[in-house]
Protein backbone atom coordinates (compact mmCIF):
# COMPACT_ATOMS: atom_id res chain seq x y z
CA UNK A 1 -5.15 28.55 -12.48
CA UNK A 2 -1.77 26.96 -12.48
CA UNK A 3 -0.39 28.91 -9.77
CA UNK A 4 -3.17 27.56 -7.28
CA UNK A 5 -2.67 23.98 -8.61
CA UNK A 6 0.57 24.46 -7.46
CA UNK A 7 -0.18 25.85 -4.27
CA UNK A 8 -2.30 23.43 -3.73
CA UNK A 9 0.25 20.84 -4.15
CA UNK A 10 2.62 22.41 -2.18
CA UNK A 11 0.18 22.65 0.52
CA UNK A 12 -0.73 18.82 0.00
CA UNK A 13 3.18 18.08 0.35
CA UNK A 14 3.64 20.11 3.67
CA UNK A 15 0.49 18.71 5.37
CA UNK A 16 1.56 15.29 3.92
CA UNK A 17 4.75 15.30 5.36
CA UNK A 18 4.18 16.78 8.71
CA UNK A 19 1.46 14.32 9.18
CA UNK A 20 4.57 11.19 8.15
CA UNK A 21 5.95 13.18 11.21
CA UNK A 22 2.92 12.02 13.25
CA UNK A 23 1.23 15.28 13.14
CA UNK A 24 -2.31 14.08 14.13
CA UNK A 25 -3.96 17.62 12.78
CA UNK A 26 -2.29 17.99 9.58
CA UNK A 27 -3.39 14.14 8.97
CA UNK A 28 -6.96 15.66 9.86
CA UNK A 29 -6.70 18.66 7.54
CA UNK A 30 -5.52 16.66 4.71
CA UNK A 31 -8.35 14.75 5.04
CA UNK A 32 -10.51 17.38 5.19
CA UNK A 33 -9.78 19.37 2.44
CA UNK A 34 -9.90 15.80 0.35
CA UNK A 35 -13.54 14.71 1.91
CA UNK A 36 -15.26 16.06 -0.83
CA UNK A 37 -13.10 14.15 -3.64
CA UNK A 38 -13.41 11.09 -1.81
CA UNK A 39 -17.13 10.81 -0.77
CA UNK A 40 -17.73 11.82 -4.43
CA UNK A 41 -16.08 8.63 -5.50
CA UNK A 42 -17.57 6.79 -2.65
CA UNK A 43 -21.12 7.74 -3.74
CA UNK A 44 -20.47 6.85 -7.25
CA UNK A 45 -19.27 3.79 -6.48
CA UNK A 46 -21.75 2.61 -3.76
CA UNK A 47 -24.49 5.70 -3.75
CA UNK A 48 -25.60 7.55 -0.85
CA UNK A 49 -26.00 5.22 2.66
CA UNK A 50 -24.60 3.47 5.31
CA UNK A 51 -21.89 1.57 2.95
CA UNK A 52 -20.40 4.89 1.76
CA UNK A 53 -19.91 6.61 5.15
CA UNK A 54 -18.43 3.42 6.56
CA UNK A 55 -16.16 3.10 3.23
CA UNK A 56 -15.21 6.72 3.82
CA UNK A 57 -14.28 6.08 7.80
CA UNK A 58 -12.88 2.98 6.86
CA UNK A 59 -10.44 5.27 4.53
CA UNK A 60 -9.65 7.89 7.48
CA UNK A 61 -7.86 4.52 8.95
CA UNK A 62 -6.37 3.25 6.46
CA UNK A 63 -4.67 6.92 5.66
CA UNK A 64 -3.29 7.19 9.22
CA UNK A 65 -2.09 3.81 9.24
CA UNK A 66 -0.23 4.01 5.45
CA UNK A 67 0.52 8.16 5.35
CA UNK A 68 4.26 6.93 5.43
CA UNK A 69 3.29 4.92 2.03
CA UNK A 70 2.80 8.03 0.13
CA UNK A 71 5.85 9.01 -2.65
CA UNK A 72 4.84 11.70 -3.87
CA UNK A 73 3.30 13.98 -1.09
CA UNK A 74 2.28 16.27 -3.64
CA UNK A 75 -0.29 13.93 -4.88
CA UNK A 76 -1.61 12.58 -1.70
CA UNK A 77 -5.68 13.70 -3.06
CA UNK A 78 -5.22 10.46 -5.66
CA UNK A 79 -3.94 8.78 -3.11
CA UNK A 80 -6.62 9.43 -0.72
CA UNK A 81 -9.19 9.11 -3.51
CA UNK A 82 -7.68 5.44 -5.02
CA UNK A 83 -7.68 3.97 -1.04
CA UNK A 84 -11.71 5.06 -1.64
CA UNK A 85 -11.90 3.55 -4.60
CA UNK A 86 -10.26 0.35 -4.04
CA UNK A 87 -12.66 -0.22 -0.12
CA UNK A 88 -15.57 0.61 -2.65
CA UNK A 89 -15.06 -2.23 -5.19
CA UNK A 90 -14.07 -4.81 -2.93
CA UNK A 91 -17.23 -4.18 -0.78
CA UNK A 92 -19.27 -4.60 -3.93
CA UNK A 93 -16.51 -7.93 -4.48
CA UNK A 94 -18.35 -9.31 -0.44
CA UNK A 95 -14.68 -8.26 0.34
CA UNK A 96 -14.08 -6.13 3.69
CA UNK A 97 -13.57 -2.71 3.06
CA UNK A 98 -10.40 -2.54 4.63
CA UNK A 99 -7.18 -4.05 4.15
CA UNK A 100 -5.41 -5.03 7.60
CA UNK A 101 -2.44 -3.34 9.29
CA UNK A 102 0.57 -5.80 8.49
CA UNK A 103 3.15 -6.40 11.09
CA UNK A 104 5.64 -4.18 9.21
CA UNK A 105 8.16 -6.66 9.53
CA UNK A 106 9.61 -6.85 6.05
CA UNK A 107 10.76 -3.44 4.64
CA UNK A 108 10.59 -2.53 0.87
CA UNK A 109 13.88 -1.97 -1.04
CA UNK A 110 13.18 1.08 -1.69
CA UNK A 111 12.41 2.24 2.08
CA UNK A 112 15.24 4.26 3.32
CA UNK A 113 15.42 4.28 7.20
CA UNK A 114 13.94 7.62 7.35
CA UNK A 115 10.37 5.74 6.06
CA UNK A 116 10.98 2.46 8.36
CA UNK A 117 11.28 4.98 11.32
CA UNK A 118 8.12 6.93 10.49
CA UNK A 119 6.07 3.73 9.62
CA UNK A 120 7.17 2.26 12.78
CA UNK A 121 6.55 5.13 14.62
CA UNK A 122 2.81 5.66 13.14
CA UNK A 123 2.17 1.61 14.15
CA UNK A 124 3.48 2.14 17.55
CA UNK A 125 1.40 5.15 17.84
CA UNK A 126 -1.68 3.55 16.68
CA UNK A 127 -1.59 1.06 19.26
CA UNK A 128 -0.79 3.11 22.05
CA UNK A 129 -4.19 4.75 20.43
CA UNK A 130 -5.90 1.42 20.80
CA UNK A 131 -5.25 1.04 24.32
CA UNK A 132 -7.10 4.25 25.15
CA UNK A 133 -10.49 2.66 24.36
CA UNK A 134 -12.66 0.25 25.86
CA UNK A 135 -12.72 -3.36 25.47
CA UNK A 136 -16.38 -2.97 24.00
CA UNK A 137 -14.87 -0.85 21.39
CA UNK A 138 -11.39 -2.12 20.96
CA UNK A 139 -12.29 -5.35 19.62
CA UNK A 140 -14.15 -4.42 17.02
CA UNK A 141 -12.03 -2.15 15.32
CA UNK A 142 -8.73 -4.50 15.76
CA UNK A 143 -11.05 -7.16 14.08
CA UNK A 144 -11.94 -4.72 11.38
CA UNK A 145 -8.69 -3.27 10.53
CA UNK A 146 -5.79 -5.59 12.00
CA UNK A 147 -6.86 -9.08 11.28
CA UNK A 148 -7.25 -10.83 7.80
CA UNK A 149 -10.30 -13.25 8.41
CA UNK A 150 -12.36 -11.81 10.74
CA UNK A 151 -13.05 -8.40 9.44
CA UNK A 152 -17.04 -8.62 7.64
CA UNK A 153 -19.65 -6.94 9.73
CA UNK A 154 -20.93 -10.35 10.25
CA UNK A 155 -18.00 -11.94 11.09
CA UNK A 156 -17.35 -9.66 14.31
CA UNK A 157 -20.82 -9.65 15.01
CA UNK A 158 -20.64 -13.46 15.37
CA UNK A 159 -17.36 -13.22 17.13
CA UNK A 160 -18.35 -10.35 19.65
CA UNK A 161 -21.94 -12.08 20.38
CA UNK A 162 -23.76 -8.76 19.03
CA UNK A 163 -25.83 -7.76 15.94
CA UNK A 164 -24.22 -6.05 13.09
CA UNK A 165 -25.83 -2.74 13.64
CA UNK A 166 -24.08 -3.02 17.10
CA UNK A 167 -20.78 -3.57 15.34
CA UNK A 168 -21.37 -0.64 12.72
CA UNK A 169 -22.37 1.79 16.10
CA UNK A 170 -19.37 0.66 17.76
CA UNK A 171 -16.90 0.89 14.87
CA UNK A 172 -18.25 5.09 13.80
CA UNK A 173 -18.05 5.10 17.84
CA UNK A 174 -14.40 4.01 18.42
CA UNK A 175 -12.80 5.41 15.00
CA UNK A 176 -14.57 8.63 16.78
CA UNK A 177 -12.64 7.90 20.06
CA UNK A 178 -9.31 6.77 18.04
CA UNK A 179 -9.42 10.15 16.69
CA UNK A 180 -8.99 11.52 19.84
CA UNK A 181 -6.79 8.68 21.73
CA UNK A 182 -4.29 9.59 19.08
CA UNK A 183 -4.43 13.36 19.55
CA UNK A 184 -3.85 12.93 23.33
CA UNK A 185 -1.19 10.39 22.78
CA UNK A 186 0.77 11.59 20.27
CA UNK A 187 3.73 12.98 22.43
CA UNK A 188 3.29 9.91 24.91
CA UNK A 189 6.25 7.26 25.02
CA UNK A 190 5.19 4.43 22.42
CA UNK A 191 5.61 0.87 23.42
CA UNK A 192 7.26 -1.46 20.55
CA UNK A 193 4.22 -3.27 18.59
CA UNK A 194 6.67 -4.83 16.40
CA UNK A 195 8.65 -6.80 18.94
CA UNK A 196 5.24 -7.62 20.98
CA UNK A 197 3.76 -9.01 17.51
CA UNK A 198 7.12 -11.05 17.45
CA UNK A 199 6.98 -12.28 20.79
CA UNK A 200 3.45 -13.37 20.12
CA UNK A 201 4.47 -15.14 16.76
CA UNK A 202 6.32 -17.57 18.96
CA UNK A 203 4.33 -18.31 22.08
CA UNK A 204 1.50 -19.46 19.50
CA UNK A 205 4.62 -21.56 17.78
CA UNK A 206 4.76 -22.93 21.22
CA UNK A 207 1.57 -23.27 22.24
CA UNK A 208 0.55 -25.39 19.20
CA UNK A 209 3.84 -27.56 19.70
CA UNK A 210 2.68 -27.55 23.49
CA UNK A 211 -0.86 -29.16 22.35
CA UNK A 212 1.00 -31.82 19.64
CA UNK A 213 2.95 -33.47 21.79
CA UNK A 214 0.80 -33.48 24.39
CA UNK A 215 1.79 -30.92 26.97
CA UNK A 216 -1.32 -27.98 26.10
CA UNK A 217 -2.66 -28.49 29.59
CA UNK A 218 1.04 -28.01 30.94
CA UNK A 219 1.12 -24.83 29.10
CA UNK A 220 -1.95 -23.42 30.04
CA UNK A 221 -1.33 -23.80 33.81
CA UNK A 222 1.80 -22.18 33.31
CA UNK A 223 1.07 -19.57 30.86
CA UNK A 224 -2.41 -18.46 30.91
CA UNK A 225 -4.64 -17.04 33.71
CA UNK A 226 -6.04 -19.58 36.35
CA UNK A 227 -9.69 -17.63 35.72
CA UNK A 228 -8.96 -18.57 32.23
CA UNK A 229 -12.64 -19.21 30.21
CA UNK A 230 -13.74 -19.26 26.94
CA UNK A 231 -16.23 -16.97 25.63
CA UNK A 232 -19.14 -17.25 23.07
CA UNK A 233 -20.51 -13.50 23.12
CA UNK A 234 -20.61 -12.43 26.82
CA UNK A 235 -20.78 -15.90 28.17
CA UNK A 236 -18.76 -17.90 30.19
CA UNK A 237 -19.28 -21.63 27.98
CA UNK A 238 -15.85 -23.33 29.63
CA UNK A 239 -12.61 -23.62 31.15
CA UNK A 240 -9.33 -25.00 31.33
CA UNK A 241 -10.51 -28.45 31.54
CA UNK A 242 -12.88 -27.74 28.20
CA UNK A 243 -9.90 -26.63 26.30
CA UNK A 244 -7.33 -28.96 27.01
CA UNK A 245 -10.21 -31.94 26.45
CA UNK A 246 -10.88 -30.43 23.24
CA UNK A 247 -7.42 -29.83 22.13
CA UNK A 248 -6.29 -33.15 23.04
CA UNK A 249 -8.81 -34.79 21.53
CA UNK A 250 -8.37 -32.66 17.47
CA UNK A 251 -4.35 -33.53 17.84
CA UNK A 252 -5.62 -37.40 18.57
CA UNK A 253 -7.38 -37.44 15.47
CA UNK A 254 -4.90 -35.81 13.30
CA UNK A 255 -5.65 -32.21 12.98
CA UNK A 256 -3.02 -29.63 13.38
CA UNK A 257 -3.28 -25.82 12.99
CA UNK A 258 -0.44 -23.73 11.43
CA UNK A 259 -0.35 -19.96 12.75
CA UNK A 260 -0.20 -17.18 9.66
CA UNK A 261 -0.70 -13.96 11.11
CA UNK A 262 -0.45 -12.44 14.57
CA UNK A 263 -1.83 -9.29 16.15
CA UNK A 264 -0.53 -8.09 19.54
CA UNK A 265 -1.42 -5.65 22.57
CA UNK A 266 -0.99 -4.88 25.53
CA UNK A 267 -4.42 -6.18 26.52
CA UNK A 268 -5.79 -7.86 22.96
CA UNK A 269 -3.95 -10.68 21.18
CA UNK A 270 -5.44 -12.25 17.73
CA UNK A 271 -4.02 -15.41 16.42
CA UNK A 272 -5.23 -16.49 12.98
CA UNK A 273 -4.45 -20.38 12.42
CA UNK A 274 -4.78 -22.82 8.93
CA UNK A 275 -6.67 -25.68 10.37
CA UNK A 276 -4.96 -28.73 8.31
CA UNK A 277 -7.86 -31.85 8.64
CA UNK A 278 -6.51 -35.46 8.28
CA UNK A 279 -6.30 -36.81 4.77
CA UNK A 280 -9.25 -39.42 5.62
CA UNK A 281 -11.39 -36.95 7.12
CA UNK A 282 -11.09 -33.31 5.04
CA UNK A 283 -14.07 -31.82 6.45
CA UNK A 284 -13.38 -32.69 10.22
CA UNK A 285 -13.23 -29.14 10.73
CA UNK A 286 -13.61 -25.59 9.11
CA UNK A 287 -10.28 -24.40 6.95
CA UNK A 288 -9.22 -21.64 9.68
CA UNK A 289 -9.69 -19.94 13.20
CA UNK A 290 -8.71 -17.03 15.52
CA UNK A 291 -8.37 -17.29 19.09
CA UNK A 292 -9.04 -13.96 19.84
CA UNK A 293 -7.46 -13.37 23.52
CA UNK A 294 -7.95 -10.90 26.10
CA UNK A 295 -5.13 -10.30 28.81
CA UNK A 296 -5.23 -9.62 32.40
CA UNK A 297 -2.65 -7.16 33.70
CA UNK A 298 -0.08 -9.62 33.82
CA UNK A 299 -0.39 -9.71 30.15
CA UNK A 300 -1.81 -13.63 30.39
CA UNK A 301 -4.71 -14.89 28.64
CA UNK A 302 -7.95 -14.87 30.79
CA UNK A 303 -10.76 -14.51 28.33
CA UNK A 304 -10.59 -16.60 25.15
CA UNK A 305 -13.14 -16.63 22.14
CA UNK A 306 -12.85 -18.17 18.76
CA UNK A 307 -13.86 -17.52 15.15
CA UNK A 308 -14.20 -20.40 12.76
CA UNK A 309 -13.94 -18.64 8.78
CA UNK A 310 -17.60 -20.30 8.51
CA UNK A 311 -20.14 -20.83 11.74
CA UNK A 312 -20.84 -24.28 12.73
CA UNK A 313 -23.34 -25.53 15.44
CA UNK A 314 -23.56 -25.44 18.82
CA UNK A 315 -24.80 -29.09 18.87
CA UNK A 316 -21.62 -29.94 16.71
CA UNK A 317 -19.56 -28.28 19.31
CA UNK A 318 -18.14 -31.37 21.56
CA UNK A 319 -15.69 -32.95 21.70
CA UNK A 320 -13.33 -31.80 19.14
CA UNK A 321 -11.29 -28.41 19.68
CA UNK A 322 -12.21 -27.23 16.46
CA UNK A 323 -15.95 -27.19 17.33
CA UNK A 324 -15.25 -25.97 20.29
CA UNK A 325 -13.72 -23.11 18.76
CA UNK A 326 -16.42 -22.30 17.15
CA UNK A 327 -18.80 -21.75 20.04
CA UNK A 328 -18.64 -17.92 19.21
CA UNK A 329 -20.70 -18.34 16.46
CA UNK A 330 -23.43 -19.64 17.97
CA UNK A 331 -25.21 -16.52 19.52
């Protein structure tokens, strides 16, 4: 019995480290040869349903994305089983399932560059995934697993203008099509997420300094598409002229948004903002948004939608920015 514990581990540890090598199948096979472990805890944390199978797909990500994570590769079942555990309880907290992919920009102490290769590597590769699949199903999943505030079923349903059993079809659809964007791009040349997630980090620096001292229209024009509209679900509800209106009217009365997280691709850019109200008016707008961006192939924004962290009316909308930002919520 000992002997095939230990065979078993030494198994685990060569699949485990083959897949930190960005071996798409042995990532599969460890995950296979865990399912049975992991929907066990799944079901006894949520029971049989919908919330289990999308906790247990959820967990599929999460171990492609953080494989490099693992110390002891020997033990990667408890690993596999604990990243189970921990989506279960925090969807019985309200909490999303799972945890967003960080930008990977700080390494750990204790990551040799052996590790920050691999994990940068795995990132790259992940995106270079992403770009295989369609807008329809891109969104969702970068939403899901990238962001940090809009990652609920009901918060990309709002944001994408769809119900949430569209959202749950499109996620099982595109983790699906992942599966097999990152099988046929695994020996493909990787762009660098990292330094586009940098390079994003400062145009929204300088697009919010653009709109403070007065120059967001400025920007735009230069910046962004000329076909440039903003989106609530699949419709067209402005332009340039609504946006820079809007925008110029929020800074006017005092309320400033501070970027705190970024996401970045070739053809998908999330920015996730603080809204900070004026002391005499706290509740001008909702605490936070994300402009969530889609580029044309010069890599400039053309369609724009926005996600307020709670929905606010349509009639509200005009003619501050921050309502205005909200349109997406209306559908």
């Amino acid at each position: 019995m000992r002997d095939a514990v230990e065979a078993a581990r030494v198994e685990d540890a060569t699949l485990t480290r083959a897949a930190q090598a960005g071996d798409i199948a042995a990532l599969g096979l460890l995950l296979e040869r865990h399912r049975a472990g992991m929907r066990a805890v799944a079901l006894s944390i949520l029971g049989p349903g919908a919330d289990a199978d999308d906790v247990m797909q959820d967990a599929a990500l999460t171990a492609l994305r953080r494989i490099a994570d693992v110390r002891d590769p020997g033990a990667v079942g408890a690993w596999l089983r604990m990243i189970v555990r921990n989506a279960g309880r925090s969807l019985l907290r309200g909490a999303v399932a799972a945890q967003p992919v960080d930008e990977l920009h700080l390494q750990s102490p204790e990551d040799g560059p052996e590790q920050w290769l691999e994990r940068s590597a795995v990132r790259d590769w992940v995106w270079e995934a992403l770009e295989e699949l369609s807008p329809l199903l891109r969104m969702p999943l970068v939403l899901r697993h990238f962001t940090t505030g809009v990652t609920s079923y009901e918060q990309i349903a709002r944001a994408c203008g769809v119900p949430v059993g569209t959202v749950r079809s499109r996620l099982s659809l595109g983790r699906a099509k992942l599966t097999a964007a990152l099988a046929a791009t695994a020996d493909a040349a990787h762009g660098d997420a990292e330094q586009r997630v940098l390079a994003s980090r400062i145009e929204a620096r300088e697009t919010l300094a653009a709109a403070e001292s007065g120059h967001f229209g400025k920007l735009l024009t230069e910046r962004w598409s000329p076909e440039i509209a903003l989106l609530s679900g699949p419709d067209r509800v402005g332009g340039w002229d609504l946006l820079v209106r809007s925008m110029d009217n929020d800074v006017e009365e005092g309320v400033r948004q501070r970027l705190i997280h970024a996401v970045a691709g070739r053809s998908l850019t999330v920015w996730e903002m603080d809204i900070i109200n004026p002391a005499d008016n706290p509740e001008h707008c909702p605490p936070g948004v994300a402009w969530l961006m889609t580029l044309d192939d010069a890599g400039r924004v053309q369609h724009l939608r926005l996600a307020h962290s709670r929905p606010v009316q349509l009639m509200d909308l005009l003619p501050a920015a921050c309502y205005v930002m909200d349109a997406t919520s209306k559908e």
